[in-house]
Protein backbone atom coordinates (compact mmCIF):
# COMPACT_ATOMS: atom_id res chain seq x y z
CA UNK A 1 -16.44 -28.30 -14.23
CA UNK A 2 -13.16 -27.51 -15.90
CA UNK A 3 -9.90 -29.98 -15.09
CA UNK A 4 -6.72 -27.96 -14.54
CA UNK A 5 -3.44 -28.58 -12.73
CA UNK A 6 -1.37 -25.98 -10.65
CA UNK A 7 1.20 -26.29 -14.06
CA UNK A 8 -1.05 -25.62 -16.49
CA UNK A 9 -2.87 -22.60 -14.62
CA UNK A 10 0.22 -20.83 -14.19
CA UNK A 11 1.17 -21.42 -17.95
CA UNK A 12 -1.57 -19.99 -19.22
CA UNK A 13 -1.91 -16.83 -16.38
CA UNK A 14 -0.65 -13.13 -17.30
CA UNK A 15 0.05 -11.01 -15.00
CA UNK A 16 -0.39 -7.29 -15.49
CA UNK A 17 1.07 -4.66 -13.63
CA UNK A 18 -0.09 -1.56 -14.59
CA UNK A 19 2.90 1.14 -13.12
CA UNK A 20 3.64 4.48 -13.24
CA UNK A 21 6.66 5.68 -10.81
CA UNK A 22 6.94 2.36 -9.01
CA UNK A 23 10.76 2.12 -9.04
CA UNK A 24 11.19 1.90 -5.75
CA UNK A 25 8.58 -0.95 -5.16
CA UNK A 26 7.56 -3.23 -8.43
CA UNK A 27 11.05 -5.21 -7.52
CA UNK A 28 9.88 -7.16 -4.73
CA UNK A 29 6.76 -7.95 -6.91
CA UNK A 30 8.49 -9.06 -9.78
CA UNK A 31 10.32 -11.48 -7.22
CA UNK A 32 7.77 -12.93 -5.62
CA UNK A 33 5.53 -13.81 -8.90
CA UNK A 34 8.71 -15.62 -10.07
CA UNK A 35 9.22 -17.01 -7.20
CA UNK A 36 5.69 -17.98 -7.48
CA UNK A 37 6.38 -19.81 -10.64
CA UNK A 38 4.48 -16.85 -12.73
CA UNK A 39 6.15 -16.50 -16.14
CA UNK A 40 3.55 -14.07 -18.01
CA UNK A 41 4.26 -11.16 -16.06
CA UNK A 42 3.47 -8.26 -18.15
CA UNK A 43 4.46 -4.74 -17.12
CA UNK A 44 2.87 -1.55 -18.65
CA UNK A 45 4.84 1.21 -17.78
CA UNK A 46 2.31 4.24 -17.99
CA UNK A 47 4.38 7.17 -18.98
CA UNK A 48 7.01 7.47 -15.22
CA UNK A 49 8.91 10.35 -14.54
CA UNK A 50 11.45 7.98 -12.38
CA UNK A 51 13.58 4.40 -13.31
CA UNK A 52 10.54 2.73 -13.57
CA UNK A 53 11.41 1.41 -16.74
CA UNK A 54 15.09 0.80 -16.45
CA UNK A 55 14.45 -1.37 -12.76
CA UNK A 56 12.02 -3.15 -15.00
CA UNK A 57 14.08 -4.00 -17.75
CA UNK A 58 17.24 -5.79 -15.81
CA UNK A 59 14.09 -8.75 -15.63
CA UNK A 60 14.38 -10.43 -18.92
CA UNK A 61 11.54 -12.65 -18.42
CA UNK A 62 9.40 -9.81 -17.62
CA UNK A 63 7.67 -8.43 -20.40
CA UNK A 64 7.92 -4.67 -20.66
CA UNK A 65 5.15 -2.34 -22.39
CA UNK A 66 5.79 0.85 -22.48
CA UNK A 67 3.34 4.21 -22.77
CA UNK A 68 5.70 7.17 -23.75
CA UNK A 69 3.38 9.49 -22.30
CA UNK A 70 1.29 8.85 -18.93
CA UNK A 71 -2.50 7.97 -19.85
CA UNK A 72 -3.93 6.70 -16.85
CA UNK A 73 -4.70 3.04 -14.73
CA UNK A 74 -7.46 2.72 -17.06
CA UNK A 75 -5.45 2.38 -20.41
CA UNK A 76 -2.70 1.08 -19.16
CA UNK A 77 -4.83 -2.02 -17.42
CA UNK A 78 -6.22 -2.46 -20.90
CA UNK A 79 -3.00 -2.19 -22.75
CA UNK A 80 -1.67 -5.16 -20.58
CA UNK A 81 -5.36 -6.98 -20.66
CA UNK A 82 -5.43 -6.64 -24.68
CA UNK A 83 -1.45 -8.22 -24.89
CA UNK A 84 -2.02 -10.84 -22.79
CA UNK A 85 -5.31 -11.92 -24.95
CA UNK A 86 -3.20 -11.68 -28.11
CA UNK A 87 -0.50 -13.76 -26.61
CA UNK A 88 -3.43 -16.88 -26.28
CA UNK A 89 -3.70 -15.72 -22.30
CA UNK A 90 -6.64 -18.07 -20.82
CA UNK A 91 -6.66 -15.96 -17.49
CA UNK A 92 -5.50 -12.57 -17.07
CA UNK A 93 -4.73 -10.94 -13.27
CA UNK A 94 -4.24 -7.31 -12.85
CA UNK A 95 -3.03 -6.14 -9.54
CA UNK A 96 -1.20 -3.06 -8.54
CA UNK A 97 2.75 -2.64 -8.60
CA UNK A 98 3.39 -0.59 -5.54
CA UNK A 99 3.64 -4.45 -3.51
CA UNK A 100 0.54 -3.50 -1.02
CA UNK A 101 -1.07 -6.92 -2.59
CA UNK A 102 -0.18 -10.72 -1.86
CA UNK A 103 0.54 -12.32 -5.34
CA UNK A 104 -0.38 -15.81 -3.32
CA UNK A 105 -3.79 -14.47 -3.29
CA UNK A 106 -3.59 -14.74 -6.84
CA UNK A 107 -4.08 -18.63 -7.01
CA UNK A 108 -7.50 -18.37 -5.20
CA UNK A 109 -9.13 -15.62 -7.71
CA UNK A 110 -7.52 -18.30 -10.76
CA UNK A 111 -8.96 -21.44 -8.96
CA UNK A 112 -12.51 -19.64 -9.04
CA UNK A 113 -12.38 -18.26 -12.36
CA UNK A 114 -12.00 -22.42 -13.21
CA UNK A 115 -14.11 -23.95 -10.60
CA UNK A 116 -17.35 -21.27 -10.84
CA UNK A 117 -16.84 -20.84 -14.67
CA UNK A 118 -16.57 -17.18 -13.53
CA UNK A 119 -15.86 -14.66 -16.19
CA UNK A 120 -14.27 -11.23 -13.54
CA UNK A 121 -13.06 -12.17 -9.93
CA UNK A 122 -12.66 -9.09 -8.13
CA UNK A 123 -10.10 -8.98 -5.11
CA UNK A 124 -11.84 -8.03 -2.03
CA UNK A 125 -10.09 -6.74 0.90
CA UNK A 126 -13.45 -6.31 3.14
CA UNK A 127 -14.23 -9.85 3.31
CA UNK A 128 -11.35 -10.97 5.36
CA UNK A 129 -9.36 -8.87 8.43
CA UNK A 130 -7.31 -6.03 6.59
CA UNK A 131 -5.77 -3.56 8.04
CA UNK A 132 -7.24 -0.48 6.00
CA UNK A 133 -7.01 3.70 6.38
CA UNK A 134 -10.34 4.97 7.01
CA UNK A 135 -9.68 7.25 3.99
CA UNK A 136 -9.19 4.08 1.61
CA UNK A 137 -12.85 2.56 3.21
CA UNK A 138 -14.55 5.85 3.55
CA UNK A 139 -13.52 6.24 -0.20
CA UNK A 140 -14.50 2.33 -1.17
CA UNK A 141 -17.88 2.70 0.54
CA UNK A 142 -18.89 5.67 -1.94
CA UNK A 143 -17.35 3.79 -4.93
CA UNK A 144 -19.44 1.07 -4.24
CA UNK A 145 -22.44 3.16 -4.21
CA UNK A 146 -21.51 4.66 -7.15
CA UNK A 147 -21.23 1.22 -8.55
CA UNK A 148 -24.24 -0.17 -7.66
CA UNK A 149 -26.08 2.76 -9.07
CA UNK A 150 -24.40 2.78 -12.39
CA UNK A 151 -24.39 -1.37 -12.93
CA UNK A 152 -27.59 -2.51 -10.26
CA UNK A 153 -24.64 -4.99 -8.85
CA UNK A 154 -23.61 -4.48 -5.28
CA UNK A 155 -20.17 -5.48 -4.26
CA UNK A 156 -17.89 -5.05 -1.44
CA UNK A 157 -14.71 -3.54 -3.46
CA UNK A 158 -15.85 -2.08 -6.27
CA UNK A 159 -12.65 -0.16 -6.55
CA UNK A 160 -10.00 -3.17 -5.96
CA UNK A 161 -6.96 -3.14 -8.24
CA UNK A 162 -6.95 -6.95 -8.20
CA UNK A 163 -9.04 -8.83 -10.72
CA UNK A 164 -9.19 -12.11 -12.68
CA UNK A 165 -10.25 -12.07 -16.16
CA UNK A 166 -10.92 -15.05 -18.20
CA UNK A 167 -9.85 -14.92 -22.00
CA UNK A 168 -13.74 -14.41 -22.67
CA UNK A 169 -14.29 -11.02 -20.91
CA UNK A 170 -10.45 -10.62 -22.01
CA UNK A 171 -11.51 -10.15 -25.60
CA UNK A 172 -14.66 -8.67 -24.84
CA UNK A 173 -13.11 -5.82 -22.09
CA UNK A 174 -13.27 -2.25 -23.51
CA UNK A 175 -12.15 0.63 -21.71
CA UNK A 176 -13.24 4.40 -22.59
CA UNK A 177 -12.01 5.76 -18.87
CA UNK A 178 -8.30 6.46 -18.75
CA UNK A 179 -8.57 7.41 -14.30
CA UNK A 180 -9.93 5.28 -11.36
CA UNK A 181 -13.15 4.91 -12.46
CA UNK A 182 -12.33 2.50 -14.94
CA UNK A 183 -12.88 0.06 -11.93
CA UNK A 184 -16.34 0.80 -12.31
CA UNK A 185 -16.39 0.44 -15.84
CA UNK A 186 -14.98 -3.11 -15.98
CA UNK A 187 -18.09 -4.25 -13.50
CA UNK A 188 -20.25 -2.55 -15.77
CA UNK A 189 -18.97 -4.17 -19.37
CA UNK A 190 -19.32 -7.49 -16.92
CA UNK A 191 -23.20 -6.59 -16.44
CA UNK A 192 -23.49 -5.84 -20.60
CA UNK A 193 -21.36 -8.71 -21.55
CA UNK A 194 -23.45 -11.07 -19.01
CA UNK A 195 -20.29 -11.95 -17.80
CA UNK A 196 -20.30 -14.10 -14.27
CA UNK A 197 -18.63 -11.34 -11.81
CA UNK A 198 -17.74 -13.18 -8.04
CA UNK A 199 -15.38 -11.87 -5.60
CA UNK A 200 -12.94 -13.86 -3.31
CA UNK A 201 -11.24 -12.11 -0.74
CA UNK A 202 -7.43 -10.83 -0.51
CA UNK A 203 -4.26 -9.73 1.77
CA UNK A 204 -3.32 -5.92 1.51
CA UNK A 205 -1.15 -3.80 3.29
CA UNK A 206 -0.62 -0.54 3.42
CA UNK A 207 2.26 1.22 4.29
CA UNK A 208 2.89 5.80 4.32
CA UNK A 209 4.29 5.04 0.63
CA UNK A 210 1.46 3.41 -1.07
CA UNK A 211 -0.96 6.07 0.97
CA UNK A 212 0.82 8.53 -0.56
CA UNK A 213 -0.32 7.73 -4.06
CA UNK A 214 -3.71 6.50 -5.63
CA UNK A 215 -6.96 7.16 -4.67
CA UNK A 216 -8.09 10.51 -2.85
CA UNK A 217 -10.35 13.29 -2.53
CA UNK A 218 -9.90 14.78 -5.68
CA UNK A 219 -9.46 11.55 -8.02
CA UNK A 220 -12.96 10.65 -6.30
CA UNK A 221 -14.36 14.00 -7.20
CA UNK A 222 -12.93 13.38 -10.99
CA UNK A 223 -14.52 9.77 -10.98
CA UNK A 224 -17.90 11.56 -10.58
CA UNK A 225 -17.39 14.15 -12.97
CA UNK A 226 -16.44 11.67 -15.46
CA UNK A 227 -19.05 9.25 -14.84
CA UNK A 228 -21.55 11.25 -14.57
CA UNK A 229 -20.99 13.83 -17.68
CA UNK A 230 -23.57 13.21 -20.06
CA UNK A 231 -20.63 14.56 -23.07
């Protein structure tokens, strides 16, 4: 088993935040990882139509990436995944900007990346009492069929937005899906890679703002189109 101190963890942590349009709610997340003691916090902004990028900016100990055009979760996770490795990263957290997640949580998902030798921790909101739409579980209970069908793995949030990488899976992490299914895709370089894949469970909250963006209907229908398309 690995020795580590709090100190050293959080030295050798990046953060992504993957954002497009977040203005109004990345601030209090780029707070409370300082606050946290977080000082690889790596912002991809994916393309915004709003101040994204200028709200962003005022932080000069934030690390801003920017995508002139929007492209999607999916590259922008990697863009922030494959900067992060460059920049000697030993353990790499994406979680969303939009503030629904605790970045406390992020401690545990680092702690078992060290302790289990774990290579992707995935964030799971089912395995602790969350107080989730319907839509958002109705919508996590087909991913995860989905999931299991492409990969043979069965988890509880396939479709989380917060995950621990070590630098291994880091390196090895390539993603071909620019939408939401590129969730599914990281579990399933995990299963090629024989990477260890764990989850630990999380805080979210959800508030009319964060509902009124991400997942729905329609992205789900375009995650099985994509997935399933044989071109």
């Amino acid at each position: 088993m690995k020795t580590y101190t709090k100190t050293t963890a959080l030295n050798k942590t990046y953060i992504v935040l993957p954002a497009k349009n977040e203005s109004k709610r990345i601030e209090p997340v780029l707070v409370k990882l300082q606050l946290l003691g977080f000082k690889n916090i790596v912002v991809v902004n994916d393309g915004s139509d709003d101040n994204t990028k200028e709200v962003v900016a005022q932080y000069k100990d934030v690390v801003l990436l920017d995508h002139v055009i929007n492209l999607g979760p999916g590259a922008s996770t990697l863009t922030g995944v494959k900067y992060a490795v460059k920049q000697g990263a030993e353990y790499i957290v994406t979680m969303d900007a939009d503030n629904q997640h605790n970045p406390e949580n992020i401690f545990s998902l680092i702690d078992t990346i060290i302790e289990q030798e774990a290579d992707l921790v995935i964030g799971t909101r089912f395995k602790q009492k969350n107080s989730i739409p319907l839509t958002r579980v109705v919508f996590n209970f087909f991913g995860n069929i989905i999931s299991f069908f492409i990969t043979g793995i069965f988890l509880s949030d396939s479709q989380s937005g917060m995950k621990a990488l070590s630098r291994k899976f880091g390196k090895q992490l390539e993603i071909t899906f620019d939408g939401f299914e590129f969730c599914i895709e990281i579990i399933k370089q995990a299963q090629i890679n024989d990477a260890k894949i764990t989850e630990v469970p999380i805080d979210v909250i959800y508030t009319k703002d964060t509902m009124s963006k991400g997942q729905n209907f329609m992205t789900g229908v375009n995650m099985l189109i994509k997935l399933f398309n044989p071109f």
